[in-house]
Protein backbone atom coordinates (compact mmCIF):
# COMPACT_ATOMS: atom_id res chain seq x y z
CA UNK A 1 -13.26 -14.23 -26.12
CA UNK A 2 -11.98 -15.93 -29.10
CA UNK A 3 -8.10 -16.81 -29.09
CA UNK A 4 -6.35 -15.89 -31.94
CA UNK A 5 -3.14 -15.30 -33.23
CA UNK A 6 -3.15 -11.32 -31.47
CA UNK A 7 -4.28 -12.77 -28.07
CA UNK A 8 -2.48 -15.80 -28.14
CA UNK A 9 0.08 -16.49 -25.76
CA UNK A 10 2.94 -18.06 -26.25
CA UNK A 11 3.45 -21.46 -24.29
CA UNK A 12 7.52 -19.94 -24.14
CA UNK A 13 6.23 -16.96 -22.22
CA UNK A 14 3.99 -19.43 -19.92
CA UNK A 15 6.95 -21.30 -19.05
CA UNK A 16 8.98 -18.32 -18.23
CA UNK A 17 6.23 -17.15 -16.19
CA UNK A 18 6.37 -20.42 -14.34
CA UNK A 19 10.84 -20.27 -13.63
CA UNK A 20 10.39 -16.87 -13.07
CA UNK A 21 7.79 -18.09 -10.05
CA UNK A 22 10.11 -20.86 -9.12
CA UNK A 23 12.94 -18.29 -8.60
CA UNK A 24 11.22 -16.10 -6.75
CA UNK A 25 9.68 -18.53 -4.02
CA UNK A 26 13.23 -20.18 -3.84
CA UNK A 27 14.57 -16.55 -2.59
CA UNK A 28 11.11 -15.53 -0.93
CA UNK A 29 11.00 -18.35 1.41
CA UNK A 30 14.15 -18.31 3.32
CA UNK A 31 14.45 -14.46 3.15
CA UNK A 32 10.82 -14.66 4.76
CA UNK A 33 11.41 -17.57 7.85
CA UNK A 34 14.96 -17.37 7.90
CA UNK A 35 16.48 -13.61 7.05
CA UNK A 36 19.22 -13.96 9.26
CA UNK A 37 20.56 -17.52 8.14
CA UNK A 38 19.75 -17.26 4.49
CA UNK A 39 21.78 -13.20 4.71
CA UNK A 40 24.51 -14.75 6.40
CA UNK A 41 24.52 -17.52 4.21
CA UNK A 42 24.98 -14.88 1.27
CA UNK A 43 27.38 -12.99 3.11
CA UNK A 44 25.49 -9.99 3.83
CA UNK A 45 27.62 -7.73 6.19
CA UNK A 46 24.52 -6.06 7.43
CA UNK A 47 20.88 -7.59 8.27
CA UNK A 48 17.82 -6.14 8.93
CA UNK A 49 15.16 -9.01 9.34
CA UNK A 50 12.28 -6.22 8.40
CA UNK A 51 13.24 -5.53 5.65
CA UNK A 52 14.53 -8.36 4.24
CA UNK A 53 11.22 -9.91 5.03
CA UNK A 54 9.32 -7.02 2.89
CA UNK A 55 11.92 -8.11 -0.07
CA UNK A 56 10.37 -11.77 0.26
CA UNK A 57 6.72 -10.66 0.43
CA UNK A 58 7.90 -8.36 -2.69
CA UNK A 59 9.22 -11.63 -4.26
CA UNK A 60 6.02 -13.93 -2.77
CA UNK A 61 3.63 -10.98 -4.74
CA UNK A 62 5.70 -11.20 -8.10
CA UNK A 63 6.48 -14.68 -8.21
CA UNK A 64 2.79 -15.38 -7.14
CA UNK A 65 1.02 -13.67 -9.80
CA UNK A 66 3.53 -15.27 -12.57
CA UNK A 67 1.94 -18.08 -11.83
CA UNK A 68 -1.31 -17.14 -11.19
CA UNK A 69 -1.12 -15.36 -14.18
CA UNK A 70 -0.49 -18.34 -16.65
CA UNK A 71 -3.74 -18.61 -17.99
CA UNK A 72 -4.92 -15.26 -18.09
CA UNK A 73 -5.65 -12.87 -20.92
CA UNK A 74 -2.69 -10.86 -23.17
CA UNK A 75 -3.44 -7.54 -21.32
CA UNK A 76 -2.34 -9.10 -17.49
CA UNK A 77 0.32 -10.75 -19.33
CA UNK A 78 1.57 -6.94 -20.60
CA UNK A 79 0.45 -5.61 -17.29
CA UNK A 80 2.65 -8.09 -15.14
CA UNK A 81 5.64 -7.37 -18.01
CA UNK A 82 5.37 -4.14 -17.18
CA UNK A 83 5.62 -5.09 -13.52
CA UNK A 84 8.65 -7.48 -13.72
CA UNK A 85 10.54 -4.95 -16.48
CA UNK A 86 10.14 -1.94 -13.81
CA UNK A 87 11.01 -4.66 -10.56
CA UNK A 88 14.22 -5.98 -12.57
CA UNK A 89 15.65 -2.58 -13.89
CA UNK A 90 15.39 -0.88 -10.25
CA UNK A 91 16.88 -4.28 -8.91
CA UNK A 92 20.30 -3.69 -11.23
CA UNK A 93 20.50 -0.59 -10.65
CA UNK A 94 20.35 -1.35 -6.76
CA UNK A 95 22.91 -4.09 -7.15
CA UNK A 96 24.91 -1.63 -8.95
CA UNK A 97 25.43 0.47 -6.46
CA UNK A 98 25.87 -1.96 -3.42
CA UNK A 99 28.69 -3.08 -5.27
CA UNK A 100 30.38 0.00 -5.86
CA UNK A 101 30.08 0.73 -2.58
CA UNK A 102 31.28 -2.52 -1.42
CA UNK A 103 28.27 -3.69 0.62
CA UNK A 104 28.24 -8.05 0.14
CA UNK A 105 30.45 -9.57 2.07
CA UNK A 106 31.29 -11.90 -1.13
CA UNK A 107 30.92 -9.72 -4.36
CA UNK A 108 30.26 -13.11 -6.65
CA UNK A 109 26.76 -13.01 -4.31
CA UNK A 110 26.27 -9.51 -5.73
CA UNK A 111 27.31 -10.53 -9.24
CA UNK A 112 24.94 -13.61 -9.42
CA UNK A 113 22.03 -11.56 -8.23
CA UNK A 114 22.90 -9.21 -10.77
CA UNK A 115 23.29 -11.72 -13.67
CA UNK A 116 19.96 -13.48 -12.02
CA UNK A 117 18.09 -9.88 -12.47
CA UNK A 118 19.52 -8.89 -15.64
CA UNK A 119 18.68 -12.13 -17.23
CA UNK A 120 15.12 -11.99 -16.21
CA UNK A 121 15.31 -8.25 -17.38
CA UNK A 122 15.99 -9.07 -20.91
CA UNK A 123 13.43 -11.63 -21.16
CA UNK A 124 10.77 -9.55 -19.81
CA UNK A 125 11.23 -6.72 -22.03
CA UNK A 126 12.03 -9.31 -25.24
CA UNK A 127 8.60 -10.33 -24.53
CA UNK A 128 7.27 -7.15 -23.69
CA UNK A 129 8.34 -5.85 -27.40
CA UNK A 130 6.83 -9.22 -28.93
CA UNK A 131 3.69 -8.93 -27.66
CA UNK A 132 3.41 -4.88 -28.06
CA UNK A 133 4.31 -5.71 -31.81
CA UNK A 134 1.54 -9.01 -31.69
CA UNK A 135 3.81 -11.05 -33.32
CA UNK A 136 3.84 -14.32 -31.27
């Protein structure tokens, strides 16, 4: 296929791809090997090593395929937008409520992970909307 200005992608959204990989293996591998420490370490008042090891494998899959994804075509790039727009929103919201209901042993832990997700969350769908529109 011929790469043009529609099917293009921007190096800015390769890069992202690639921090928002780093970010995710950062998390993944010491909720994966070390769920207990790494909880603690958060101040997590309650640990289950199950399923904090799903969240990893969640974060190995997404952060994976960003970079896996890097040189692939302008529909996986929407597809895996889609992905990281639905994984980010349900992650706020989540965050949301564990806060309310006073769940992290140090709220600023909760906070960060919230800023972390909401970040991301903007980006995605910024990028999402650029490339719907095809302007690059």
């Amino acid at each position: 296929m011929k790469v043009t200005q529609k099917t293009a992608i921007p190096k800015a959204l390769k890069i992202w791809f690639i921090i928002h990989f780093i970010v995710d293996i950062s998390f993944a591998l010491p909720l994966f090997f070390a769920p207990n420490w790494f909880m603690t370490l958060l101040g997590w008042k309650t640990i289950d090593p199950v399923t904090t090891r799903m969240v990893a494998a969640a974060l190995f899959g997404i952060g994976g395929e960003s970079l896996l994804n890097v040189n692939l075509s302008r529909d996986a790039f929407i597809t895996m937008l889609n992905l990281k727009i639905i994984w980010s929103i349900t992650a706020i919201i989540g965050f949301i409520i564990a806060l309310a209901g006073g769940i992290f042993g140090y709220p600023v832990v909760g906070f960060g992970l919230l800023v972390v997700f909401t970040v991301f969350n903007i980006i995605w769908i910024y990028w999402r909307l650029r490339l719907k529109k095809g302007t690059e």
